[in-house]
C-alpha atoms as a PDB file:
ATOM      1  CA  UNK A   1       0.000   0.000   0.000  1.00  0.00           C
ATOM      2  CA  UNK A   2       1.501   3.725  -0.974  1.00  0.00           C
ATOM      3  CA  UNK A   3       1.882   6.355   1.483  1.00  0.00           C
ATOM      4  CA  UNK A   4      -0.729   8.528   2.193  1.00  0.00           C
ATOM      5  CA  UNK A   5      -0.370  12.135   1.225  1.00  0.00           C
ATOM      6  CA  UNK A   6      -3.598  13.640   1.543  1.00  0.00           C
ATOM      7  CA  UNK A   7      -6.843  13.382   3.341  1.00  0.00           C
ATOM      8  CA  UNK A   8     -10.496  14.820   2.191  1.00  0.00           C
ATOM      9  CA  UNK A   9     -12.970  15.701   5.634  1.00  0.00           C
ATOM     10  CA  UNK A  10     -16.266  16.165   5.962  1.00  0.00           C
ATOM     11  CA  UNK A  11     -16.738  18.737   7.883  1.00  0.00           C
ATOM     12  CA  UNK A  12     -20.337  18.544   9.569  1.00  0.00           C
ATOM     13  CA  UNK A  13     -20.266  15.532  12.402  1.00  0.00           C
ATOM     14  CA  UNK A  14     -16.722  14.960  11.585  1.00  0.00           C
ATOM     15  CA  UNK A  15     -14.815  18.075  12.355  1.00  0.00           C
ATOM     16  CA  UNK A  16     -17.810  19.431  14.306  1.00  0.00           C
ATOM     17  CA  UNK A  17     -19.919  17.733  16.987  1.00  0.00           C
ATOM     18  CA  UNK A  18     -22.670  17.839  14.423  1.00  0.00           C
ATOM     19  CA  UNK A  19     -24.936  20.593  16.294  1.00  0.00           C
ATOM     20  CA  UNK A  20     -25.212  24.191  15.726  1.00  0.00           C
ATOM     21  CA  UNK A  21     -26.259  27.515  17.853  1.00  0.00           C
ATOM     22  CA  UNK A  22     -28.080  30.382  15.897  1.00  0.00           C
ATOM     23  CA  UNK A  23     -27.637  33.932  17.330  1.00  0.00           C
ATOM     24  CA  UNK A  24     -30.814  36.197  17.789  1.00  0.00           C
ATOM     25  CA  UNK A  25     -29.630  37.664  14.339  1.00  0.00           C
ATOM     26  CA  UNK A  26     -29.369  35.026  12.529  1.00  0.00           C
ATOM     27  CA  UNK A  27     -25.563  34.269  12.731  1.00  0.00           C
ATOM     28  CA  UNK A  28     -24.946  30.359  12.784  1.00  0.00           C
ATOM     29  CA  UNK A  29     -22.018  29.145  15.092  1.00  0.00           C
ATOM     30  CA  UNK A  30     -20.593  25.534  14.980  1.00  0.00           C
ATOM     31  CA  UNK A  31     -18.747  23.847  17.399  1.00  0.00           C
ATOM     32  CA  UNK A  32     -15.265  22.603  16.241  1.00  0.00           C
ATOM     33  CA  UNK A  33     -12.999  19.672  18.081  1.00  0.00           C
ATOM     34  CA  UNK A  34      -9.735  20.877  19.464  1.00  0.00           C
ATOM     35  CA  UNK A  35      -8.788  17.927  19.073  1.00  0.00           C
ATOM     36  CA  UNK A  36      -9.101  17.558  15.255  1.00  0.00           C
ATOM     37  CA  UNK A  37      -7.926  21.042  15.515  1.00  0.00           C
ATOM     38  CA  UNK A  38      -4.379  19.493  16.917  1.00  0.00           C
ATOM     39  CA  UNK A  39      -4.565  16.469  14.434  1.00  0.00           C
ATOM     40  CA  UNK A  40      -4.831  18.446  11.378  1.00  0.00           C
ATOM     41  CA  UNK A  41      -1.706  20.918  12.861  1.00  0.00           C
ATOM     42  CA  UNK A  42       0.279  17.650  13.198  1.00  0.00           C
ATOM     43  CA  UNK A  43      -0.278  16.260   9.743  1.00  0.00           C
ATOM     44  CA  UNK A  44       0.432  19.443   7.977  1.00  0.00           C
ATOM     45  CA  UNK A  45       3.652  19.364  10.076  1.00  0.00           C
ATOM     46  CA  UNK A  46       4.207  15.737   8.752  1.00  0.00           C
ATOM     47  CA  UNK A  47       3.047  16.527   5.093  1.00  0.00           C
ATOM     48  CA  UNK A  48       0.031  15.835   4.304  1.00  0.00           C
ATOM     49  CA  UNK A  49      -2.401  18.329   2.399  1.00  0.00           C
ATOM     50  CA  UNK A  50      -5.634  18.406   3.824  1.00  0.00           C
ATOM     51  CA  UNK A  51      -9.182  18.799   1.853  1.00  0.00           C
ATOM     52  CA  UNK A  52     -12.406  19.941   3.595  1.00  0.00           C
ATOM     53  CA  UNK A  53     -15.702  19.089   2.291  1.00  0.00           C
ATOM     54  CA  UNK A  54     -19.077  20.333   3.120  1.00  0.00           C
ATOM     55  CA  UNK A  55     -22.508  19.921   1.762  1.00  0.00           C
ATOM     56  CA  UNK A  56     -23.917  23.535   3.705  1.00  0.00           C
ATOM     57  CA  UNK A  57     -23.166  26.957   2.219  1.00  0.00           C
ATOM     58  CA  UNK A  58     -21.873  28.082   5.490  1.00  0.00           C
ATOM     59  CA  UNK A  59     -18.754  30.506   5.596  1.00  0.00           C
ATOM     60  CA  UNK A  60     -17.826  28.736   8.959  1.00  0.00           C
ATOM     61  CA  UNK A  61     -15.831  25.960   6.352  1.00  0.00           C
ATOM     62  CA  UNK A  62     -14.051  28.758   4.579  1.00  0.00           C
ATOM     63  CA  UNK A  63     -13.047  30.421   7.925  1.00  0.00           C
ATOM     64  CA  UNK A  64     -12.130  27.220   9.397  1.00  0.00           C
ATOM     65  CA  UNK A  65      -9.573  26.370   6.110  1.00  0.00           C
ATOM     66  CA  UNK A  66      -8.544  29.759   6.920  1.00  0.00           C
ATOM     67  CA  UNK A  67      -7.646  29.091  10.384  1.00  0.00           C
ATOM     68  CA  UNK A  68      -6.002  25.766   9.962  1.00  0.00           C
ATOM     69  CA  UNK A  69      -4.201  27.342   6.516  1.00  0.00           C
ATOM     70  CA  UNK A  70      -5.639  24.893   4.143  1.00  0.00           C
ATOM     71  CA  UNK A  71      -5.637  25.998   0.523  1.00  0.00           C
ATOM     72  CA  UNK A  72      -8.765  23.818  -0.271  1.00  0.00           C
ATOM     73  CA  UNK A  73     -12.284  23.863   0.916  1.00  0.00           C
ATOM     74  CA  UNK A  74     -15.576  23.160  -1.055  1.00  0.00           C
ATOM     75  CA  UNK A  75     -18.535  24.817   0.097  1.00  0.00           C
ATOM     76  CA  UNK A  76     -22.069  23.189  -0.978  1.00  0.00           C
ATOM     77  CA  UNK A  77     -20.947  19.763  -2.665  1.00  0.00           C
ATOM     78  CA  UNK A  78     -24.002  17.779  -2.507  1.00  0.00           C
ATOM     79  CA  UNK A  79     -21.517  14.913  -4.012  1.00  0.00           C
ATOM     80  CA  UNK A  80     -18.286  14.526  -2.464  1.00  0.00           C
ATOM     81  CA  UNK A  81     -16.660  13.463  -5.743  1.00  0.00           C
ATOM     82  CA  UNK A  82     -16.248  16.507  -8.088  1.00  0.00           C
ATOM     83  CA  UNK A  83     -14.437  18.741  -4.967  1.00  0.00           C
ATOM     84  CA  UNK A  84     -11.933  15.448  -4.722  1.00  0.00           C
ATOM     85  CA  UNK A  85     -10.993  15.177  -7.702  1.00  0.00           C
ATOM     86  CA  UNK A  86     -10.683  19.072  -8.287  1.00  0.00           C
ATOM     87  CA  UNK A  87      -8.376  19.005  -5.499  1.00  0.00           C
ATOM     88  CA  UNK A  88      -6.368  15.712  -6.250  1.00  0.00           C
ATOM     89  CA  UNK A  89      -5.883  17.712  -9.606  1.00  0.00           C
ATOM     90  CA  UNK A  90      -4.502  21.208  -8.173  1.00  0.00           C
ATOM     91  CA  UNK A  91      -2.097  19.141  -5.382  1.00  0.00           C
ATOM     92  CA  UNK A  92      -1.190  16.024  -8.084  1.00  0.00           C
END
């Protein structure tokens, strides 16, 4: 078996606890692991390029990739295949 070099994450109920808080205006918060938070810090450090994936238009993902300096996020990918493979293409 090859080495692995990147991984692809859901994001709902796999980087979050899978609930959500709404502010009196509207605002949407999500709850993120600090743990996955420290996972995803180590494998950068070891090499690997991490993808996230999420089916919600939420600006939370972007933020997150942000955060955690990840160059790819897809926003609103009802299938998980087409933001793969665009990503598999941009890293080789």
């Amino acid at each position: 078996m090859g080495q692995i070099k990147a991984i692809a994450l859901d994001v709902d109920g796999v980087l979050t606890d899978g609930g959500f808080w709404w502010g009196a205006d509207g605002q949407e918060w999500k709850r993120f692991s600090f743990r996955d938070v420290m996972g995803i810090s180590v494998g950068r450090r070891a090499g690997l390029v991490f993808a996230l994936i999420s089916g919600e238009e939420s600006m939370l993902v972007d933020r997150f990739a942000q955060k955690m300096a990840l160059n790819s996020s897809s926003r609103a990918a009802k299938t998980r295949q087409p933001p793969y493979g665009r990503s598999r293409k941009r890293k080789g």
